[in-house]
C-alpha atoms as a PDB file:
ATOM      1  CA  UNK A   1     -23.441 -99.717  14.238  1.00  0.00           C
ATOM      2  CA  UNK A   2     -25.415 -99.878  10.746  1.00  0.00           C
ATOM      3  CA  UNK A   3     -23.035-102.481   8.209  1.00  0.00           C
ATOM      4  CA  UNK A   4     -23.000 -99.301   5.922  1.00  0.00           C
ATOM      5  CA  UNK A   5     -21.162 -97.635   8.217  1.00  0.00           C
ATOM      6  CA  UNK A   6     -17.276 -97.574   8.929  1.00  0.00           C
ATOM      7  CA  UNK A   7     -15.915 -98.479  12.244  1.00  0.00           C
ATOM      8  CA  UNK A   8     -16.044 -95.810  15.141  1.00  0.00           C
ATOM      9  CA  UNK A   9     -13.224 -93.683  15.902  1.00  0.00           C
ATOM     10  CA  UNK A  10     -12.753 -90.689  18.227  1.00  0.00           C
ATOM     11  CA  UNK A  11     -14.003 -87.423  17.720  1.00  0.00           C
ATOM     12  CA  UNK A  12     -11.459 -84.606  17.235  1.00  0.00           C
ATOM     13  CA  UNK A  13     -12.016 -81.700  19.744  1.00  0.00           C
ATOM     14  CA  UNK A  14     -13.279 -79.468  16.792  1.00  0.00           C
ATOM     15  CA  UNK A  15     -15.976 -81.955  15.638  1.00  0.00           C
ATOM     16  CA  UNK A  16     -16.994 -81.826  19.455  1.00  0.00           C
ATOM     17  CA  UNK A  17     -17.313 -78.389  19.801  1.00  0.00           C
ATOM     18  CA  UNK A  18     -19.587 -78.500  16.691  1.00  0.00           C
ATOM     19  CA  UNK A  19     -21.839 -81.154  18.020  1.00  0.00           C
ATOM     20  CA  UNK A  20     -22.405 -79.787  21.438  1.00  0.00           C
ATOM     21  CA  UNK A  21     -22.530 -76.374  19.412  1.00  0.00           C
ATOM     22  CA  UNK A  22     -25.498 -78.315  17.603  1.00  0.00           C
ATOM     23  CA  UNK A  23     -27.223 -79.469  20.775  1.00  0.00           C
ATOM     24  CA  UNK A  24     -27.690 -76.538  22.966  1.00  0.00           C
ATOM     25  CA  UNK A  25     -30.093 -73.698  21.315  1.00  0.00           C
ATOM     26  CA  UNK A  26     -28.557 -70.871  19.240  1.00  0.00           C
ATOM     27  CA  UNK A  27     -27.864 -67.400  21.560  1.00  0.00           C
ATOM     28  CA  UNK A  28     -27.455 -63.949  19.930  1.00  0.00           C
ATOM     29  CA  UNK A  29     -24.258 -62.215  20.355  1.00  0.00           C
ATOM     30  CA  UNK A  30     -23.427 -58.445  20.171  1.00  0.00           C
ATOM     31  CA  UNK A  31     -20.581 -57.673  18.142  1.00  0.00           C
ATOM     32  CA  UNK A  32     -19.303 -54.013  18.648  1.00  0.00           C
ATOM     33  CA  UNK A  33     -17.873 -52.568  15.351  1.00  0.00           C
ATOM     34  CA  UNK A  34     -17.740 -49.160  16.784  1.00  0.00           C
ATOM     35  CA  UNK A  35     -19.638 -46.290  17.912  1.00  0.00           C
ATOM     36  CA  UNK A  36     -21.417 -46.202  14.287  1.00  0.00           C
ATOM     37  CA  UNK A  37     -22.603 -49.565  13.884  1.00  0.00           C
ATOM     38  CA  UNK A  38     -23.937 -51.908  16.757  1.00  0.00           C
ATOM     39  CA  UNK A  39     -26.367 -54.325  16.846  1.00  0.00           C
ATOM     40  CA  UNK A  40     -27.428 -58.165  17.662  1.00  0.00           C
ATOM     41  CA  UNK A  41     -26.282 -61.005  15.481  1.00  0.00           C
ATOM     42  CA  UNK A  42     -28.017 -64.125  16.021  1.00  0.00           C
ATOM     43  CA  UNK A  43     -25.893 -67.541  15.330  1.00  0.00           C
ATOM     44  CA  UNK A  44     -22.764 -65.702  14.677  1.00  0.00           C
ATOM     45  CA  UNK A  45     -19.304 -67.154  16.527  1.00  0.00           C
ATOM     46  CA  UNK A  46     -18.274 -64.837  19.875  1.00  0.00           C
ATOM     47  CA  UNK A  47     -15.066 -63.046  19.012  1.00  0.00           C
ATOM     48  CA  UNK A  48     -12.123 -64.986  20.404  1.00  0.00           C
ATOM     49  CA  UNK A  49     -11.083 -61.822  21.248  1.00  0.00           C
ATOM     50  CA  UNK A  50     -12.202 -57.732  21.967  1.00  0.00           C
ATOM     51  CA  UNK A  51     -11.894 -55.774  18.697  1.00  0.00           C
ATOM     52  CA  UNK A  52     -10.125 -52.677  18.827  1.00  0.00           C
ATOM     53  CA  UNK A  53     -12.768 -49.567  18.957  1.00  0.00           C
ATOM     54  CA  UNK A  54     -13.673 -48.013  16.016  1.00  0.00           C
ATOM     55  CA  UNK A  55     -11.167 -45.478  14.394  1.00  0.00           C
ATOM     56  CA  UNK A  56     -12.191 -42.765  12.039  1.00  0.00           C
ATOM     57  CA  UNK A  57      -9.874 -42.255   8.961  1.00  0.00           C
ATOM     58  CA  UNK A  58      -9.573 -39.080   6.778  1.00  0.00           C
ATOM     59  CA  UNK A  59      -8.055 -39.153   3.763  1.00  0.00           C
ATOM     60  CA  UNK A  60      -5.276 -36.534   3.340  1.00  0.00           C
ATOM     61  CA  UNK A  61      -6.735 -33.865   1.352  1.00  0.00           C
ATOM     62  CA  UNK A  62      -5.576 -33.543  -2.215  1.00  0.00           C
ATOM     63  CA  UNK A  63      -2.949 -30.662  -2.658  1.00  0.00           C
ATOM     64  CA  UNK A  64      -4.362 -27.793  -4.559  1.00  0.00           C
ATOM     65  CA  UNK A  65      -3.006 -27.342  -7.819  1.00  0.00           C
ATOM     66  CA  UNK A  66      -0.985 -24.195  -8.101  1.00  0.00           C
ATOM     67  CA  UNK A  67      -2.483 -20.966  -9.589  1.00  0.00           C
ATOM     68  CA  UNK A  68      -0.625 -20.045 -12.541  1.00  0.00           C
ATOM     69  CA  UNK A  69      -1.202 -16.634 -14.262  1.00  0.00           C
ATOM     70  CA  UNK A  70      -3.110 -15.294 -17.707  1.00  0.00           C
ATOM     71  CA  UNK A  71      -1.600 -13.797 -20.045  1.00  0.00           C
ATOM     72  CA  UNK A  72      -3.728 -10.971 -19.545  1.00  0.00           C
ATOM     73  CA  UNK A  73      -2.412 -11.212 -15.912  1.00  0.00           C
ATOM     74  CA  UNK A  74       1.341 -11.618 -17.361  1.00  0.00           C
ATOM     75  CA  UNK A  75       1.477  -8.620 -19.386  1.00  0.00           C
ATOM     76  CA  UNK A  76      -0.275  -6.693 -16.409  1.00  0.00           C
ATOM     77  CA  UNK A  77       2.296  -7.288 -13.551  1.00  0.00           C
ATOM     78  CA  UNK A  78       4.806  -6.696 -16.437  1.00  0.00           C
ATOM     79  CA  UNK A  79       3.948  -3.487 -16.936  1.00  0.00           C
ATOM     80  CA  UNK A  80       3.729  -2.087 -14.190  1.00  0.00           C
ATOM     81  CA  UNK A  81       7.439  -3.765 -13.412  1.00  0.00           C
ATOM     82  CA  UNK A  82       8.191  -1.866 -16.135  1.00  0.00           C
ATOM     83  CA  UNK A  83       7.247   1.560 -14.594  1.00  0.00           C
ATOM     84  CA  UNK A  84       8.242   0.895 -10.895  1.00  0.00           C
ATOM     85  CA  UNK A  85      11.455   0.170 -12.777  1.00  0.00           C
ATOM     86  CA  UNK A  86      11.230   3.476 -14.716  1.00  0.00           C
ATOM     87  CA  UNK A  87      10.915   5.232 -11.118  1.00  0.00           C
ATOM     88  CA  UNK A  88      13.561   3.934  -9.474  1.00  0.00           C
ATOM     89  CA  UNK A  89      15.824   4.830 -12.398  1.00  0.00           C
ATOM     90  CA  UNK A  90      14.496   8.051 -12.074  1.00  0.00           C
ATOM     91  CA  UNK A  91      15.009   8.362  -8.676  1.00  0.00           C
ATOM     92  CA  UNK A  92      18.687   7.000  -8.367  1.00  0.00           C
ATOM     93  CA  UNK A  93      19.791   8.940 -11.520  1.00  0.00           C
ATOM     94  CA  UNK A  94      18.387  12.096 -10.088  1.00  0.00           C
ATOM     95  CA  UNK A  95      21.924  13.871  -9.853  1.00  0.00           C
ATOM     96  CA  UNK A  96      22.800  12.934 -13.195  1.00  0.00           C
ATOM     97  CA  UNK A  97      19.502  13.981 -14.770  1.00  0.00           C
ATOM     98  CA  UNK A  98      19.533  17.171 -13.152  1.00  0.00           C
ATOM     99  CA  UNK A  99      23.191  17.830 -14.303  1.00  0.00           C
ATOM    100  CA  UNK A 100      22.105  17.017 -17.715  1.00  0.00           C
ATOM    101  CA  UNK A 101      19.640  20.123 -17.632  1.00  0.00           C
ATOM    102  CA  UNK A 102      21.816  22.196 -16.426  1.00  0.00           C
ATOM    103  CA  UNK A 103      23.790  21.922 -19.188  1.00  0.00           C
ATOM    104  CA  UNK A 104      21.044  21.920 -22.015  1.00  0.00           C
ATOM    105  CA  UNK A 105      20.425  25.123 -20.949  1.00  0.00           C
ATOM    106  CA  UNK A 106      23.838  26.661 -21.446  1.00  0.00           C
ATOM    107  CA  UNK A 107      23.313  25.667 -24.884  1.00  0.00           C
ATOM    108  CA  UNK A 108      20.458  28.690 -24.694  1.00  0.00           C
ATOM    109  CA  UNK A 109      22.021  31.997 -24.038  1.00  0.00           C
ATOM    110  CA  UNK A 110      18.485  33.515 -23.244  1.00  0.00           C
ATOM    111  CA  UNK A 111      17.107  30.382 -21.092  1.00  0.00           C
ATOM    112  CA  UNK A 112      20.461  30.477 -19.472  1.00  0.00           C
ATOM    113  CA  UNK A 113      20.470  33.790 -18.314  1.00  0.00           C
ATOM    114  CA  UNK A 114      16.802  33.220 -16.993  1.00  0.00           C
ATOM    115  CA  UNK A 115      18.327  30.695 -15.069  1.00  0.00           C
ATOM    116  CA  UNK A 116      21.088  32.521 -13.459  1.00  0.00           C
ATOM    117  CA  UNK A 117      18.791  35.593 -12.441  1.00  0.00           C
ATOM    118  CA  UNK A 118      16.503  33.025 -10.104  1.00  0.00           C
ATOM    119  CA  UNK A 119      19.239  31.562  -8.570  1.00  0.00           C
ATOM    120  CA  UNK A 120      20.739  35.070  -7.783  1.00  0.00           C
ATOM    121  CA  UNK A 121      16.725  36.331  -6.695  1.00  0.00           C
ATOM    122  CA  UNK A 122      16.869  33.005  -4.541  1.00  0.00           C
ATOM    123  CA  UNK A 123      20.126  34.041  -2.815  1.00  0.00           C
ATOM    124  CA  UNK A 124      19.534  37.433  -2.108  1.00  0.00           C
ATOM    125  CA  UNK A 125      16.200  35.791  -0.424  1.00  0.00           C
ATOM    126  CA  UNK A 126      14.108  38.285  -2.128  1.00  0.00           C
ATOM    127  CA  UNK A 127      10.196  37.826  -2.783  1.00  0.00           C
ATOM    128  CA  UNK A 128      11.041  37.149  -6.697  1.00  0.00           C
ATOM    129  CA  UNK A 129      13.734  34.775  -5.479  1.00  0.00           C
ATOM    130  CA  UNK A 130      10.523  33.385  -3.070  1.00  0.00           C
ATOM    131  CA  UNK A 131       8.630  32.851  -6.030  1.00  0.00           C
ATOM    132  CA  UNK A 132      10.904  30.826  -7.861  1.00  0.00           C
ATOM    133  CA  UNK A 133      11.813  28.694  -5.376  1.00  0.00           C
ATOM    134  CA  UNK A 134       8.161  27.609  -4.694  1.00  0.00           C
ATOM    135  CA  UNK A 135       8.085  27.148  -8.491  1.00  0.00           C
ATOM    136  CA  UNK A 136      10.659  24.933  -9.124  1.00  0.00           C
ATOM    137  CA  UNK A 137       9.530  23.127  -5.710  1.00  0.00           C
ATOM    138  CA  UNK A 138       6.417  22.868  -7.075  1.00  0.00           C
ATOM    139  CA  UNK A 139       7.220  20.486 -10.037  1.00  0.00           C
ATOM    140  CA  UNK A 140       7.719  16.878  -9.989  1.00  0.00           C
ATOM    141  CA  UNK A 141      11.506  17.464 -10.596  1.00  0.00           C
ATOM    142  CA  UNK A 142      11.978  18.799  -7.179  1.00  0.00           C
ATOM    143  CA  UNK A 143      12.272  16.948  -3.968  1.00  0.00           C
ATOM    144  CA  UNK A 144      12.113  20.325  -2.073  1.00  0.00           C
ATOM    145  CA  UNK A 145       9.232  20.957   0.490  1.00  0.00           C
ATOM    146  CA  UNK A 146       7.564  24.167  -0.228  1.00  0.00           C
ATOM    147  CA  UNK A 147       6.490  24.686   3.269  1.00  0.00           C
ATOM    148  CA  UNK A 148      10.237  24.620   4.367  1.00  0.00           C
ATOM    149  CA  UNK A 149      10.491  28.369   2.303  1.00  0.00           C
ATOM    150  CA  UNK A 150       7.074  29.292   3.123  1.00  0.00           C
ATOM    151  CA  UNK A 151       8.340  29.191   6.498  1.00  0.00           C
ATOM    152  CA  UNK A 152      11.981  30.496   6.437  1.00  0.00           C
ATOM    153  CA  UNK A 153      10.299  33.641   4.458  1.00  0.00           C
ATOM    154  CA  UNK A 154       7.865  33.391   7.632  1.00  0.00           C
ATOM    155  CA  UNK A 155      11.046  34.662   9.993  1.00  0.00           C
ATOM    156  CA  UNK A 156      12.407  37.390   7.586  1.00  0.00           C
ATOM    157  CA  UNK A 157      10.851  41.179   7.763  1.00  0.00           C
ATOM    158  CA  UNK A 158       8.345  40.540   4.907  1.00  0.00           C
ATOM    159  CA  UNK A 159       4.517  40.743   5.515  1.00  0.00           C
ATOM    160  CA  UNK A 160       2.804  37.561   6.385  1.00  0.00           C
ATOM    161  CA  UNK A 161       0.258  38.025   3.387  1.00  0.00           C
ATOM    162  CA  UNK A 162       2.647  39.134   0.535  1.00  0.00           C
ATOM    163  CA  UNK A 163       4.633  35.864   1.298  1.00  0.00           C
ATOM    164  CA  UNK A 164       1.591  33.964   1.330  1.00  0.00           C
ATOM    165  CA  UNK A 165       0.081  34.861  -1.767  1.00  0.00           C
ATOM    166  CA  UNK A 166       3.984  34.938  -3.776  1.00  0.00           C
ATOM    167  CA  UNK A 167       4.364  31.392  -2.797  1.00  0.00           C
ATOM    168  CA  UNK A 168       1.076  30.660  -4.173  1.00  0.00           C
ATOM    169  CA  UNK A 169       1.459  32.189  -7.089  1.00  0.00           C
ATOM    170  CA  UNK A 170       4.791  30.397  -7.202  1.00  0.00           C
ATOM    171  CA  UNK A 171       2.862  26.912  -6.518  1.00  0.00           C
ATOM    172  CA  UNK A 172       0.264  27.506  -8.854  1.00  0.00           C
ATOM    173  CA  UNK A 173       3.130  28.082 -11.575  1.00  0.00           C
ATOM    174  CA  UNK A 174       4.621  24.694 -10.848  1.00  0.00           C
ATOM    175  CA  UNK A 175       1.510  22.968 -11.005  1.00  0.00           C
ATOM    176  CA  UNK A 176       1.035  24.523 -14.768  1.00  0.00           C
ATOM    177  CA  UNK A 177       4.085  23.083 -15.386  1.00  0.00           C
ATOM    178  CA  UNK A 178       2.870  19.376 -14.372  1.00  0.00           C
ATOM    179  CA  UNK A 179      -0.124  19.680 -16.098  1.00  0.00           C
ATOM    180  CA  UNK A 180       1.623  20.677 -19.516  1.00  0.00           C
ATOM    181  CA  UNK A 181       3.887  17.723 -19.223  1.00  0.00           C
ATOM    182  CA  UNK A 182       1.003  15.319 -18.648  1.00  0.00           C
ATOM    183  CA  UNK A 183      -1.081  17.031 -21.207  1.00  0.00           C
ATOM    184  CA  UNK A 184       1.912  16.029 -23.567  1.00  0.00           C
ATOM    185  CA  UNK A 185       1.907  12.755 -22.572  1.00  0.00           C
ATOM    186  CA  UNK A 186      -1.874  12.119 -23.454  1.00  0.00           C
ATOM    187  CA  UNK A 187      -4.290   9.195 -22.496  1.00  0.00           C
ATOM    188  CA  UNK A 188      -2.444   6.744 -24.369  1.00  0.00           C
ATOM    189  CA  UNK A 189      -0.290   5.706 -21.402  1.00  0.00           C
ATOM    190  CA  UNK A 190      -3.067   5.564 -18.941  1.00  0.00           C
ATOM    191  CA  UNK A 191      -5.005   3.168 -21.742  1.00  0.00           C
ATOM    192  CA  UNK A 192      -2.356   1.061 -22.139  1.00  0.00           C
ATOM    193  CA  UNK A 193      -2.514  -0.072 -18.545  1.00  0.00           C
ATOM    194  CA  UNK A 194      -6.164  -0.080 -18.375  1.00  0.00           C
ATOM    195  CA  UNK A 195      -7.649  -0.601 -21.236  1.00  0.00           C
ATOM    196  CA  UNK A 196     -11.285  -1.360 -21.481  1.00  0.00           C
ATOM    197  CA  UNK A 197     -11.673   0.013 -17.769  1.00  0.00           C
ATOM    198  CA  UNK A 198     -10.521   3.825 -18.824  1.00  0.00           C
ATOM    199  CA  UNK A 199     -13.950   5.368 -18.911  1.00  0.00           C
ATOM    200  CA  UNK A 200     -15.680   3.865 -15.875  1.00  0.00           C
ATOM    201  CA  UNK A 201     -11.601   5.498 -14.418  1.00  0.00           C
ATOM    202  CA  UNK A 202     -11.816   8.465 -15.934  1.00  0.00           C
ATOM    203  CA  UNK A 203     -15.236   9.007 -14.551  1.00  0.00           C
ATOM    204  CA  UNK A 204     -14.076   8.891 -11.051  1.00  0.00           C
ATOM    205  CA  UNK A 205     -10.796  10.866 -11.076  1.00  0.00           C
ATOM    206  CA  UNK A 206     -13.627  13.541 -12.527  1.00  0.00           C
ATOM    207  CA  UNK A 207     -15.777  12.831  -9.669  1.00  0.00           C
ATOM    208  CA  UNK A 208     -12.978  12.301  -6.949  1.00  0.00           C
ATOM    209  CA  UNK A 209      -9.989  14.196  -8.394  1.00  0.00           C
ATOM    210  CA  UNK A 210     -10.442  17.563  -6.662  1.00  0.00           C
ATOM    211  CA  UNK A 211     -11.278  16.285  -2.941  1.00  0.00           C
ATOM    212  CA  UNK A 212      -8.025  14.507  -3.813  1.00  0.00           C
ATOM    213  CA  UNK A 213      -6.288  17.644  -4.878  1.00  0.00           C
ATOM    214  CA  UNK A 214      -7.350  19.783  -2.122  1.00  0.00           C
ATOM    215  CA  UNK A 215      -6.299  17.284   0.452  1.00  0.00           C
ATOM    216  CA  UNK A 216      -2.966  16.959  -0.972  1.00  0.00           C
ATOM    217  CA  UNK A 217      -2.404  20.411  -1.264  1.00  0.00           C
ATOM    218  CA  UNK A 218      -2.941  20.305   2.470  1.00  0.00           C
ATOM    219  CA  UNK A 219      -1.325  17.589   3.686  1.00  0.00           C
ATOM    220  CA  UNK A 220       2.802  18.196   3.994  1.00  0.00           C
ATOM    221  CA  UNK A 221       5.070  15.759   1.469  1.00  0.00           C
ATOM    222  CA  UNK A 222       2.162  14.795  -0.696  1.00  0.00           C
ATOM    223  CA  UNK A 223       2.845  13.969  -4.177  1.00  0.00           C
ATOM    224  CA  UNK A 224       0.297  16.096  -5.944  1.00  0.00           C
ATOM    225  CA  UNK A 225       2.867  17.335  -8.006  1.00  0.00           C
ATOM    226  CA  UNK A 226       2.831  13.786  -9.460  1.00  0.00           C
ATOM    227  CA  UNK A 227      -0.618  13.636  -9.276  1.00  0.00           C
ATOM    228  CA  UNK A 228      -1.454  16.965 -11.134  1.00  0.00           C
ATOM    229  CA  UNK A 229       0.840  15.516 -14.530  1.00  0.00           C
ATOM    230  CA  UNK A 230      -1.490  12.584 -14.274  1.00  0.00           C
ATOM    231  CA  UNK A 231      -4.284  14.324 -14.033  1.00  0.00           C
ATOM    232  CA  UNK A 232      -2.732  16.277 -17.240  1.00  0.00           C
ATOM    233  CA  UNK A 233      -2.537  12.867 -19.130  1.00  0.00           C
ATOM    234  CA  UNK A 234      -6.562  11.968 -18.434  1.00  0.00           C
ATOM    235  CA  UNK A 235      -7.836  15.946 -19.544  1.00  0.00           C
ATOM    236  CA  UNK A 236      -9.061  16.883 -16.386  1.00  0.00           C
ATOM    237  CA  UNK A 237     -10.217  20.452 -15.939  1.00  0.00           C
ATOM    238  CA  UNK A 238      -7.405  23.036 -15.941  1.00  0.00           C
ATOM    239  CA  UNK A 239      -9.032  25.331 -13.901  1.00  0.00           C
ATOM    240  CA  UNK A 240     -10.676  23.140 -11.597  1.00  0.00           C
ATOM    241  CA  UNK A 241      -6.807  22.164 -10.495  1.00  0.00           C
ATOM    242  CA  UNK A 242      -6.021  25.630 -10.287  1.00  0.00           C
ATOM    243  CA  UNK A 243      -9.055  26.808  -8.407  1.00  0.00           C
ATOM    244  CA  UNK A 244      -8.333  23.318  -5.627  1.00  0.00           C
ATOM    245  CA  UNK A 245      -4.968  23.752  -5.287  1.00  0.00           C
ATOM    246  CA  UNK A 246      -5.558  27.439  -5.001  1.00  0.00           C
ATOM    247  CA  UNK A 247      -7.951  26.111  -1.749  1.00  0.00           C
ATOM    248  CA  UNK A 248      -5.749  23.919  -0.704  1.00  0.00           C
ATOM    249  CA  UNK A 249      -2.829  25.395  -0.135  1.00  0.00           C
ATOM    250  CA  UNK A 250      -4.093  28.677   1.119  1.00  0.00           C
ATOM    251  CA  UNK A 251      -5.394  26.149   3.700  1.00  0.00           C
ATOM    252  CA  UNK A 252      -2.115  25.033   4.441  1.00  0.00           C
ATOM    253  CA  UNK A 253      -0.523  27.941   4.583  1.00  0.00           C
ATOM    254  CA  UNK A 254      -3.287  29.437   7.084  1.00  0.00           C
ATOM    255  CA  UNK A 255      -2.409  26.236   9.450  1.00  0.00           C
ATOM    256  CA  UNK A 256       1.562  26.843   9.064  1.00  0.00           C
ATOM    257  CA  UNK A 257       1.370  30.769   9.129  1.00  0.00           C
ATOM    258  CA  UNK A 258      -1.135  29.859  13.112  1.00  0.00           C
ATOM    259  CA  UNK A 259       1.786  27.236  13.857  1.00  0.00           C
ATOM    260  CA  UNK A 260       4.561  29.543  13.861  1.00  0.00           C
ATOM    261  CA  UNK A 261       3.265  32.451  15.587  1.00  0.00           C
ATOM    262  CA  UNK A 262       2.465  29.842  18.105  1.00  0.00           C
ATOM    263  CA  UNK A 263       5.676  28.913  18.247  1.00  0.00           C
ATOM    264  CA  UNK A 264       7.085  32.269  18.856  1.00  0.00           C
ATOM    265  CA  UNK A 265       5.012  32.851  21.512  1.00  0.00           C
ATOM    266  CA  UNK A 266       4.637  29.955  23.923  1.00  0.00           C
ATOM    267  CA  UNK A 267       7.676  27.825  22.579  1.00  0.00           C
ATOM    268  CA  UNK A 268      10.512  29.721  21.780  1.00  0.00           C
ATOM    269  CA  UNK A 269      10.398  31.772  25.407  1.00  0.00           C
ATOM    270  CA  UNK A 270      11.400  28.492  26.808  1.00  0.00           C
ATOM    271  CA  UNK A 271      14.127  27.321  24.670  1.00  0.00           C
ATOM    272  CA  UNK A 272      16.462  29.825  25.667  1.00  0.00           C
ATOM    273  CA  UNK A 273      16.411  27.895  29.636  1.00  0.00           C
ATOM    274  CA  UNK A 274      16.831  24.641  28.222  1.00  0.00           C
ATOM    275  CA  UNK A 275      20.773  23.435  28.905  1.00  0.00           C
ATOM    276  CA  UNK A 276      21.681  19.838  29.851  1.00  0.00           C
ATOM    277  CA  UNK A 277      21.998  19.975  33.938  1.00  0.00           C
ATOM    278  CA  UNK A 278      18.484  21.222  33.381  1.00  0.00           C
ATOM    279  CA  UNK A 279      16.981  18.734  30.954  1.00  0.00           C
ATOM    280  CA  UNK A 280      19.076  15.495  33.560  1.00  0.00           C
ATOM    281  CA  UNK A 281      16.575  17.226  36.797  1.00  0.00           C
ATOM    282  CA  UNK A 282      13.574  17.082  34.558  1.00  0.00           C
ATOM    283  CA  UNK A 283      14.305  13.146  33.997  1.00  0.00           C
ATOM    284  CA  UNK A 284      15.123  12.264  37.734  1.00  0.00           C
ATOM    285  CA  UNK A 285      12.422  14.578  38.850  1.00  0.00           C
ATOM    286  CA  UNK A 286      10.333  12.549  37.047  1.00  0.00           C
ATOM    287  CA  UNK A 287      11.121   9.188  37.829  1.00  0.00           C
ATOM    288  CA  UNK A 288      11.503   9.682  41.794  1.00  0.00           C
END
C-alpha cells in the first residue's frame, strides 16, 4: 500500500460488479425495441428484465368541424320551405278554397249560370256533361282522375271514338287553363329560385319538356297539370303542349279503351262464379 493512499477497506458488491465488469472483454447485446427497430448494441447493460413488445399507437383522429351553411345556401332551403309550406296549405285548405269559389261566382249572374248548366250536363251524364268533367279534371284545382270518366263513359251506349275525342277536347281545355295561369305568373318566380342558372334551365325544359309531357299524359295520376302552369311561367311553346298532350293522351286512352274491352271479355265472364265457398276451395286446393 503506497503512503498516499488511505487504508484498505472492502469493496461494496456494486464496485465489484464494475471491476470484474472491467476485466472480462466487452460482449454485444441485442436489445429488442420492437418489430421496427432491432439491432446489436455493443457495451450496453443486459435488460434486468424482457421489455414488453412493441405497441403501435394512433392518435384519435381530430373531430371534423361541423359544416355550417352560406347564406346563399340559407336563403335557398328557405325558399323552398317557403313553397312546400305554400302546398301543404293549399292542400289542407282545399275544401275551404273551393267553397270560396263557389261563392265568387254567385256574385256573377252569367258565370253562375255557366256553372249550374255543367253540373246539370254532368248529371244527366251527357257528352257535354263528359266534356266538362274532363275539363275541370284537367286543371290543377282538381284531384279527379280523368281516366276514371273516360272509363265510366266507356260502359254507357256512346261510341268508343266520340267519347274519346270529347274527353280530349275536354283535356286539352284544362290544360289551356294551366298554361294561362302560369303565363300570368311569369318567369319571375322561377328566377327567384334560380337565378343565374335560368337559361342553361330554360334550355332544357325546351329540349326535354315535351318527352316529359307526353309521358305524363300517359302515365295515370301524373301531375302534368302542375307541370303544364310551370311550363306557362318559363314561355314554352303553346302549341307544342297542345300538340304532346294531344299524343299523349290519345295514347292513353288507346291503352284504357284495349283494357276494358279486355276486361269484358275474358274477365268479367268469370266474376259472376266467384262466391266465397268457391274462392275457400281455390285456397286449400292450392296448398294441399
Amino acid at each position: 500500500m503506497s503512503p498516499t493512499q488511505g487504508p484498505s477497506r472492502p469493496l461494496s458488491p456494486y464496485e465489484q460488479y464494475l471491476r470484474e465488469r472491467a476485466a472480462r472483454p466487452a460482449q454485444g447485446y441485442v436489445i429488442h425495441q420492437g418489430p421496427s427497430r432491432q439491432g446489436p448494441y455493443p457495451g450496453s447493460r443486459p435488460p434486468s428484465r424482457p421489455q414488453a413488445p412493441h405497441l403501435s399507437y394512433s392518435p384519435k383522429p381530430a373531430p371534423k368541424p361541423k359544416r355550417r351553411l352560406t347564406p346563399e345556401q340559407r336563403k335557398k332551403y328557405l325558399k323552398w320551405g317557403l313553397w312546400i309550406l305554400a302546398i301543404l296549405i293549399l292542400y289542407f285548405a282545399f275544401q275551404w278554397i273551393v267553397s270560396r269559389i263557389l261563392a265568387l261566382l254567385q256574385l256573377n249572374p252569367v258565370v253562375w249560370a255557366v256553372y249550374k248548366s255543367a253540373e246539370e250536363a254532368i248529371v244527366a251524364r251527357s257528352l257535354l256533361g263528359l266534356y266538362y268533367a274532363a275539363a275541370s279534371s284537367a286543371t290543377f284545382l282538381s284531384a279527379l282522375p280523368v281516366e276514371a270518366f273516360f272509363l265510366y263513359y266507356l260502359g254507357l251506349s256512346y261510341p268508343p271514338m266520340i267519347v274519346v275525342l270529347v274527353t280530349l277536347g275536354g283535356v286539352l281545355s284544362g290544360a289551356l287553363f294551366n298554361y294561362v295561369v302560369g303565363w300570368l305568373i311569369g318567369p319571375r318566380v322561377i328566377k327567384w329560385f334560380i337565378k343565374e342558372k335560368y337559361d342553361s334551365f330554360h334550355r332544357k325544359v325546351e329540349k326535354a319538356g315535351g318527352l316529359i309531357v307526353v309521358i305524363g299524359n300517359i302515365i295515370p295520376f301524373f301531375p302534368v297539370d302542375l307541370f303544364a302552369v310551370f311550363l306557362g311561367t318559363v314561355r314554352y311553346g303553346f302549341l307544342r303542349l297542345l300538340i304532346y298532350a294531344a299524343i299523349g293522351r290519345l295514347l292513353q286512352f288507346g291503352l284504357l279503351w284495349l283494357g276494358y274491352k279486355y276486361f269484358l271479355q275474358y274477365v268479367s265472364p268469370y266474376l259472376g262464379t266467384l262466391s266465397w265457398p268457391w274462392l275457400v276451395h281455390v285456397i286449400q286446393s292450392g296448398f294441399s
